[in-house]
Protein backbone atom coordinates (compact mmCIF):
# COMPACT_ATOMS: atom_id res chain seq x y z
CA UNK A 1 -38.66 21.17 -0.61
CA UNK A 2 -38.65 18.56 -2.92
CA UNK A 3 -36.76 20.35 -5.55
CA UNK A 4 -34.59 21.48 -3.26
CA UNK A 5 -33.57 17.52 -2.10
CA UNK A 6 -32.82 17.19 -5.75
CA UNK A 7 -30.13 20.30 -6.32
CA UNK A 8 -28.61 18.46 -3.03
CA UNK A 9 -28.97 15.44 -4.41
CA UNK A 10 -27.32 16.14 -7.92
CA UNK A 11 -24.49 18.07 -6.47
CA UNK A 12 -23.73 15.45 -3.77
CA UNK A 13 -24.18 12.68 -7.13
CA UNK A 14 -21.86 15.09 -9.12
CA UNK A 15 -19.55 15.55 -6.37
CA UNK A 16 -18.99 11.76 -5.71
CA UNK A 17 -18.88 11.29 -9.35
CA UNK A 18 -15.90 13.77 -9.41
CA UNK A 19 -13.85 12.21 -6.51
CA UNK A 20 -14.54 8.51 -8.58
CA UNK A 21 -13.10 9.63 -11.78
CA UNK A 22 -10.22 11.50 -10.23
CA UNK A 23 -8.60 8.87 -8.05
CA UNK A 24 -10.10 5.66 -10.93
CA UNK A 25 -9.83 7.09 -14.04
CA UNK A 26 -6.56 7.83 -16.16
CA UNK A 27 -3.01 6.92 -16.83
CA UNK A 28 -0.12 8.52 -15.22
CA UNK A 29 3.49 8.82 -17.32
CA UNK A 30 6.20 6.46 -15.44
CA UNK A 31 8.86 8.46 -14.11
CA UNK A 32 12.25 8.63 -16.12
CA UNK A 33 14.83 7.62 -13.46
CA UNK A 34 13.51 5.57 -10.98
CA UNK A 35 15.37 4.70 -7.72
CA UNK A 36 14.67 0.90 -6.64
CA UNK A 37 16.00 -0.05 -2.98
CA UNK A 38 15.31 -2.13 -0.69
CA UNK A 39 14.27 -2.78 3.30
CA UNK A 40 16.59 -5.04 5.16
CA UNK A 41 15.19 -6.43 8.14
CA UNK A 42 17.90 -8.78 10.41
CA UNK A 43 15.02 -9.90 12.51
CA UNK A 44 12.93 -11.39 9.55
CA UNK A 45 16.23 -13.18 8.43
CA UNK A 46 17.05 -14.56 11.15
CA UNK A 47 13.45 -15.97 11.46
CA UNK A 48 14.02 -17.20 7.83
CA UNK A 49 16.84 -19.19 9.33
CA UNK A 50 19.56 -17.24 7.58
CA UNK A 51 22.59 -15.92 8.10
CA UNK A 52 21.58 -12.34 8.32
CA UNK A 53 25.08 -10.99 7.37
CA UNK A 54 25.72 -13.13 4.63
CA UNK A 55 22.12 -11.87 3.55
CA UNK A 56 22.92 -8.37 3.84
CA UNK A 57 26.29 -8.53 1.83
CA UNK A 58 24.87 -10.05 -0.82
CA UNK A 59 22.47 -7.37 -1.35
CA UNK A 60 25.43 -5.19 -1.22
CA UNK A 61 27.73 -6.90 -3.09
CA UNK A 62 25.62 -8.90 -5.80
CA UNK A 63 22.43 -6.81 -6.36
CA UNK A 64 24.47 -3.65 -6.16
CA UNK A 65 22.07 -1.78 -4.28
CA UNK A 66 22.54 1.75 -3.45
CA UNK A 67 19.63 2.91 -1.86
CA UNK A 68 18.79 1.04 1.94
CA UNK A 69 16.20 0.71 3.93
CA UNK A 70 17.32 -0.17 7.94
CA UNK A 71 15.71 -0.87 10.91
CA UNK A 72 16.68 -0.01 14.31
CA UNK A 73 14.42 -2.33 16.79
CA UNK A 74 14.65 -1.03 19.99
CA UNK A 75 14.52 -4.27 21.50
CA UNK A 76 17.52 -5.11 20.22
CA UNK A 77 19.34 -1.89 21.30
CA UNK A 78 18.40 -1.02 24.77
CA UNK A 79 17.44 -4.91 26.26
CA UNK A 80 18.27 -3.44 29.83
CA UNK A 81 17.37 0.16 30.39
CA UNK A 82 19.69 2.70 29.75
CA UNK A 83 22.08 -0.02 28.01
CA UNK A 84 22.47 0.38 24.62
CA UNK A 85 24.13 -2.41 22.29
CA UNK A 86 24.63 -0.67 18.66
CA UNK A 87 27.03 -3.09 17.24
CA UNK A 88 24.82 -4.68 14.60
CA UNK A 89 23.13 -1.55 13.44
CA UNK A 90 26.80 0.26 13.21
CA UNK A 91 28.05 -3.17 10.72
CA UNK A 92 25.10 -2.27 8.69
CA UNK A 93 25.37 1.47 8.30
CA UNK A 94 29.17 0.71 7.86
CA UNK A 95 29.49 -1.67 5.47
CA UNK A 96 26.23 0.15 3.74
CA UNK A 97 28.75 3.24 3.47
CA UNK A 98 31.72 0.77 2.28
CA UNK A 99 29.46 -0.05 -0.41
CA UNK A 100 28.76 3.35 -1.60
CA UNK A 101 24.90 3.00 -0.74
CA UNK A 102 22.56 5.79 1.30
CA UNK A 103 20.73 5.08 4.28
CA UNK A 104 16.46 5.55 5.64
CA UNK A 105 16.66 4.54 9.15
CA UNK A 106 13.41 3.76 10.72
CA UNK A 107 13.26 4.74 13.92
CA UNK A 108 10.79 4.97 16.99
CA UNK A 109 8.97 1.70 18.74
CA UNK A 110 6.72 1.19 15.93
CA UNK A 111 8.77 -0.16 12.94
CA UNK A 112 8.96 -2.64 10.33
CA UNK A 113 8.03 -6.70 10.53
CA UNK A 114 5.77 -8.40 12.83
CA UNK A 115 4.85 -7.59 15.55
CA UNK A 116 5.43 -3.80 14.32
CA UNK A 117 5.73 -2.99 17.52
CA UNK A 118 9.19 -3.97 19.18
CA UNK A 119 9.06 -2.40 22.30
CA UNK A 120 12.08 -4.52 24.98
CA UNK A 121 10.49 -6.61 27.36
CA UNK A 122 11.72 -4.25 30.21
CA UNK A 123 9.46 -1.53 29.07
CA UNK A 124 5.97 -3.66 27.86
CA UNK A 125 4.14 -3.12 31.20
CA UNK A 126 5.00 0.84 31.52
CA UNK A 127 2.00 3.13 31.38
CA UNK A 128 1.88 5.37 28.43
CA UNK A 129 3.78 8.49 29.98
CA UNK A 130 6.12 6.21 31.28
CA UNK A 131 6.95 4.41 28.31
CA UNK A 132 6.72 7.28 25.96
CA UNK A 133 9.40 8.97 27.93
CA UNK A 134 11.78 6.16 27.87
CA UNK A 135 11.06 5.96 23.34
CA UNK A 136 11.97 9.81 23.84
CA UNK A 137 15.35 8.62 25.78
CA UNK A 138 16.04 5.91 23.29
CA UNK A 139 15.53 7.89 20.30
CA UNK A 140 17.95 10.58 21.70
CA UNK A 141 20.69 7.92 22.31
CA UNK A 142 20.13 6.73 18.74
CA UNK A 143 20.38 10.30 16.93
CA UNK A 144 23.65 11.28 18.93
CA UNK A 145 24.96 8.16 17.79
CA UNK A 146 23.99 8.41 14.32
CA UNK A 147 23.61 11.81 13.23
CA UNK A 148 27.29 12.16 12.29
CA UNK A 149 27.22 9.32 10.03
CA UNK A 150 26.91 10.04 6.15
CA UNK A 151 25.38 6.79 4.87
CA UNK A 152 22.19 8.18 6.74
CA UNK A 153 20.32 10.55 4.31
CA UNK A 154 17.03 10.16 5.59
CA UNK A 155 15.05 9.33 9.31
CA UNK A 156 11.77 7.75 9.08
CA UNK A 157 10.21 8.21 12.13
CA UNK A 158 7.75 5.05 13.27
CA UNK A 159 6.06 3.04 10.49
CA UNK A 160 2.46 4.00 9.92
CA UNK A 161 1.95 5.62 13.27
CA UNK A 162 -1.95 5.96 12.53
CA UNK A 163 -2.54 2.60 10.96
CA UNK A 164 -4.27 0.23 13.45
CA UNK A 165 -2.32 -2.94 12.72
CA UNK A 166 0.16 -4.98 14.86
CA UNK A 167 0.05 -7.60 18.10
CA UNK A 168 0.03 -5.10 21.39
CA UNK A 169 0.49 -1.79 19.55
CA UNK A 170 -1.14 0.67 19.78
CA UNK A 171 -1.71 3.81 18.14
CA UNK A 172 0.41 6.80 18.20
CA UNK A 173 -0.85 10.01 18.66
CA UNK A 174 0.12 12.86 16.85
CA UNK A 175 0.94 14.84 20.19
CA UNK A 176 3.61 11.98 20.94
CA UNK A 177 4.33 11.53 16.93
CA UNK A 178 5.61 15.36 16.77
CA UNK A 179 7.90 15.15 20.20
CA UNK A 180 9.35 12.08 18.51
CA UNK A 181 9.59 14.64 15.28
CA UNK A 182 10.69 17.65 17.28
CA UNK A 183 13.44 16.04 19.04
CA UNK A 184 15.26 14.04 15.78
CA UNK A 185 15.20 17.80 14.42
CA UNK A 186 16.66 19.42 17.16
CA UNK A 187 19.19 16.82 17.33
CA UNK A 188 20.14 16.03 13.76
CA UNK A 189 22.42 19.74 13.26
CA UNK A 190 22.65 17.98 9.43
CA UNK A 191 18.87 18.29 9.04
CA UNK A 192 18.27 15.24 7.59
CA UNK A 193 14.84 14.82 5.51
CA UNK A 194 12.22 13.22 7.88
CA UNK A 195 9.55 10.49 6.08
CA UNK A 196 6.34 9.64 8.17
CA UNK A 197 4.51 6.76 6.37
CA UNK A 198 1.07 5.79 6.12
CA UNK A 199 -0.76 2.60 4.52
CA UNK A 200 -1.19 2.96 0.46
CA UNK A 201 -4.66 2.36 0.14
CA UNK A 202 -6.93 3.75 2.61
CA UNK A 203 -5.90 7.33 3.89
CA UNK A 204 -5.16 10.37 1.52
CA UNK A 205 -2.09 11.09 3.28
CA UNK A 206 -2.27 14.25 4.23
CA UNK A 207 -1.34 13.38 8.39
CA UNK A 208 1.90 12.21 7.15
CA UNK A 209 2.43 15.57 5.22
CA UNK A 210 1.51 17.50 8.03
CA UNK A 211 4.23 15.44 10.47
CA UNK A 212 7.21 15.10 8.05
CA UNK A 213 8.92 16.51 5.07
CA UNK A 214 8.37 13.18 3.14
CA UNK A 215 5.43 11.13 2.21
CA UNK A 216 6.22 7.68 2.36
CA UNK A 217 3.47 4.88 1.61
CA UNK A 218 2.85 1.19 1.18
CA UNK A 219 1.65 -0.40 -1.95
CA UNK A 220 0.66 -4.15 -1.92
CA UNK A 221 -0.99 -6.23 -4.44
CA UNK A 222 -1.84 -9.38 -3.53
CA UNK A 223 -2.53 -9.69 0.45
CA UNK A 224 -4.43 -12.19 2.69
CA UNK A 225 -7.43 -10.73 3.98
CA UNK A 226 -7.72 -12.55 7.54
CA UNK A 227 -11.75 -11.48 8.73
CA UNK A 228 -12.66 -13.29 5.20
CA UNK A 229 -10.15 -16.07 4.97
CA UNK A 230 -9.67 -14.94 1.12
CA UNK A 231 -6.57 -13.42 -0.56
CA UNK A 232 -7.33 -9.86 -1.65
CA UNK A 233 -6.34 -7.54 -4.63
CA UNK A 234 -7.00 -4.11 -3.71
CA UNK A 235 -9.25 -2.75 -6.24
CA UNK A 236 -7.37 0.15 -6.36
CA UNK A 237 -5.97 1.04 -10.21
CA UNK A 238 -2.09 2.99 -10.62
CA UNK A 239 -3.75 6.54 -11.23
CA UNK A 240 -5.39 5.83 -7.66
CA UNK A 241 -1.57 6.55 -5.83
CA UNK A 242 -0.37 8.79 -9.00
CA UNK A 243 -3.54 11.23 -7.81
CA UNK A 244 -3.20 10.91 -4.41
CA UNK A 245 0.88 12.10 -4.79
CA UNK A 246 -0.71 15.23 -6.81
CA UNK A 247 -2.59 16.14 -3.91
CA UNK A 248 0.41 15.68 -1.32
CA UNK A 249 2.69 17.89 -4.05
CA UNK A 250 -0.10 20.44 -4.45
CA UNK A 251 -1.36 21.29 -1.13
CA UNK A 252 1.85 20.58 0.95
CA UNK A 253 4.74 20.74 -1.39
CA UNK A 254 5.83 17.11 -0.13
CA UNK A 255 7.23 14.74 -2.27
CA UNK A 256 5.85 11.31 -1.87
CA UNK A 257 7.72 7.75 -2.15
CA UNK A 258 7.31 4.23 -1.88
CA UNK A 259 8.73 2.80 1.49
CA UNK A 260 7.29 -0.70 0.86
CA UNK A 261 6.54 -2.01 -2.23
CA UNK A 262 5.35 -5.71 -2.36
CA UNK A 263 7.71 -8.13 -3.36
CA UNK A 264 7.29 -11.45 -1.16
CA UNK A 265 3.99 -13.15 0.10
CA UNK A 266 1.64 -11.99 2.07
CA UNK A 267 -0.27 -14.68 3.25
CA UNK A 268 -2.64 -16.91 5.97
CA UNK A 269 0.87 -17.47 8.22
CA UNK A 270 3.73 -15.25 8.91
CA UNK A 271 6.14 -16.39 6.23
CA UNK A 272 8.61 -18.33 7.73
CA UNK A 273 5.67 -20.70 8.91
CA UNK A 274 4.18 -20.46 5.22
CA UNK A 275 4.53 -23.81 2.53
CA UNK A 276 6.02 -22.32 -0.66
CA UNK A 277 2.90 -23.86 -2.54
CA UNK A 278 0.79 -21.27 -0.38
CA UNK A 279 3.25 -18.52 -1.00
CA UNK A 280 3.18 -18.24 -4.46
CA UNK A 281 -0.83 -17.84 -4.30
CA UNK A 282 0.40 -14.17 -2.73
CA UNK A 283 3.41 -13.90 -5.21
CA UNK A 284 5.59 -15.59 -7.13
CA UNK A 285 7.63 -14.78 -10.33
CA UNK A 286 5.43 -14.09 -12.51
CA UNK A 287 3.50 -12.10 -10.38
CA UNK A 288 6.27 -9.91 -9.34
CA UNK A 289 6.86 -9.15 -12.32
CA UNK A 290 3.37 -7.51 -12.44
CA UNK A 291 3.99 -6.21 -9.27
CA UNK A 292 6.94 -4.03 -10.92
CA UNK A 293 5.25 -3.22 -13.67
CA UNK A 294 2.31 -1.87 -11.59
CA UNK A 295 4.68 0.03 -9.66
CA UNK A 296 6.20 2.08 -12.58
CA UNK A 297 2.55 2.85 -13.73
CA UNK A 298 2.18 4.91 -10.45
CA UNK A 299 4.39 7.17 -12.04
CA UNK A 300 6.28 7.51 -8.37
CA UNK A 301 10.17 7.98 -8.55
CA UNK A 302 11.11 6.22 -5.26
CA UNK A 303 10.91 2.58 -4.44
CA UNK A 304 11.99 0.40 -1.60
CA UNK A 305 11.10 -3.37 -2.25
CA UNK A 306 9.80 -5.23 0.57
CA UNK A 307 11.38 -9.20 0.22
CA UNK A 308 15.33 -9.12 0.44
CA UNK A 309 15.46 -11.71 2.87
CA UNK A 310 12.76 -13.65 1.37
CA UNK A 311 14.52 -13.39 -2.33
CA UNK A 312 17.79 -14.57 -0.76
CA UNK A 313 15.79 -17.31 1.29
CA UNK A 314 14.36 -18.78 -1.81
CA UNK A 315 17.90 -18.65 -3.74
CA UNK A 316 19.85 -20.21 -1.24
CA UNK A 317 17.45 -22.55 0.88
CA UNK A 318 15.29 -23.44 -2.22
CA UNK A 319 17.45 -23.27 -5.20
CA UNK A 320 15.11 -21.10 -6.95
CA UNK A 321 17.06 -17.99 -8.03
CA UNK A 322 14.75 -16.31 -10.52
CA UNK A 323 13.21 -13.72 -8.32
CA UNK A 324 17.01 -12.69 -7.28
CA UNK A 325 17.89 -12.46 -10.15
CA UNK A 326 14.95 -10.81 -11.57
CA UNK A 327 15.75 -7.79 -9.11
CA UNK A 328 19.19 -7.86 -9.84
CA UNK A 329 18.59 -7.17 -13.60
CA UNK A 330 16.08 -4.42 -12.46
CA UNK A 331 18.46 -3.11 -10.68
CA UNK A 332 21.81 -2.91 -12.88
CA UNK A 333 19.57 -2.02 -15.81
């Protein structure tokens, strides 16, 4: 018996070994052409106290961007049931085609900025049936009204549906997560790619390949870690995502991009509440700079910076344009 504790033991040891050097060791070749675009979020500009528009146009019209990332927050759209207020999601998609740029919508109740999930007052104290039937009702409101619209090139349905993290959200099965899928498909008669997103780090990805034709993840670098009151790099090394994208290509034939890459703090406080002294322990100039540079090491093709508002914020309410323009030379490059 002993010996036979040891073959376990050394193919177990071997085995672990193998996984290790796999997803830690290497160097992956940085794509050639590399798309960078970027998440616009009204609600988060707003909170920054800025005139969203102006925010938005200058993204348009001074960074040059082609390549958008919107949100459609349900709580904005349907405030009363079975009313539904598009107007500032049709300016954006409009003046996003005006400007010759190509749309991911994120759709569903879970999507971008805190508290991740924006579900309208009216609907918080539904029971689950109840209030997944009224996301269903939404959602088919919001594909009728923008499937015909060409800016849109991509849906991303929900924002890491099986990532525990938000205030009152929680977790969306997969049963739910493929009616949400099922119905944008049966809708959408221009079959429109459809991303489902998970966190960078932790899972391999392969729920996201199973639920969408895209892989979209996160990738942060500097982040505050709240149970330890500490900020935390993830230990994790460029090959780590490079690897993981192998897998997604060779076992589902997915492609995988980056829906979020970090480019404004993450820190103790949500950032409009945050001192710039504590932002820039999260990031700052120089650090996005590694940030970027980390990014193209993942050899990934696809980018979407997460900061827009928060670049704009610190141009026009600090007078500190370097990170704007930083991006903006990235970007006409």
């Amino acid at each position: 018996m002993p010996k036979v504790f040891k073959i376990i033991f050394f193919i177990f040891l071997t085995l672990i070994v193998g996984i290790f050097v796999f997803l830690f060791v290497g160097k992956a070749t940085p794509a050639e052409n590399i798309t960078w675009g970027v998440v616009f979020s009204q609600k988060h500009a707003e909170l920054l106290g800025l005139d969203w528009k102006a925010n938005y146009l200058a993204i348009l019209d001074d960074l040059q961007i082609k390549d958008l990332k919107l949100i459609a927050y349900w709580d904005l759209i349907e405030k009363e049931p079975g009313v539904f207020d598009f107007t500032d999601l049709d300016w954006q998609i409009e003046e996003a085609e005006k400007g010759g740029a190509e749309v991911l919508l994120v759709i569903g109740k879970k999507v971008p900025r805190w508290p991740e999930c924006h579900i309208p007052d009216w609907a918080k104290s539904m029971g689950e049936e109840e209030l997944e039937e009224s996301i269903l009702l939404y959602l088919e409101q919001l594909i009728l009204k923008y499937r015909d619209y060409p800016a849109i090139k991509m849906w991303q349905v929900e924002n890491e549906p099986f990532f525990p993290f938000g205030e009152n959200c929680p977790l969306i099965t997969e049963e739910f997560l493929d009616k949400e899928v099922g119905l944008v498909r049966a809708l959408d008669y221009n079959k429109r790619p459809i991303v489902i997103s998970e966190s960078g780090e932790f899972p391999f990805w392969f729920k996201a390949a199973r639920h969408g034709d895209i892989v979209g993840h996160t990738l942060y670098r500097v982040v505050w870690a709240s149970g330890f009151k500490i900020y935390f790099r993830p230990p994790f090394p460029a090959i780590f995502y490079n690897r993981k994208s192998w897998l997604i290509d060779k076992f589902f034939d997915k492609k995988v991009i980056c829906v979020e890459l970090q480019a404004e703090p993450w820190g103790p406080t949500l950032l409009y509440d945050s001192p710039l002294e504590e932002q820039e322990k999260s990031v700052n100039f120089q650090k996005l700079k590694g940030i970027i540079q980390f990014a193209k090491n993942t050899g990934t093709d696809t980018f979407y910076f997460w900061g827009s508002e928060w670049w704009y914020w610190m141009k026009e309410k600090q007078n500190q344009p370097e990170i704007w323009d930083e991006i903006k030379n990235l970007l006409l490059q």
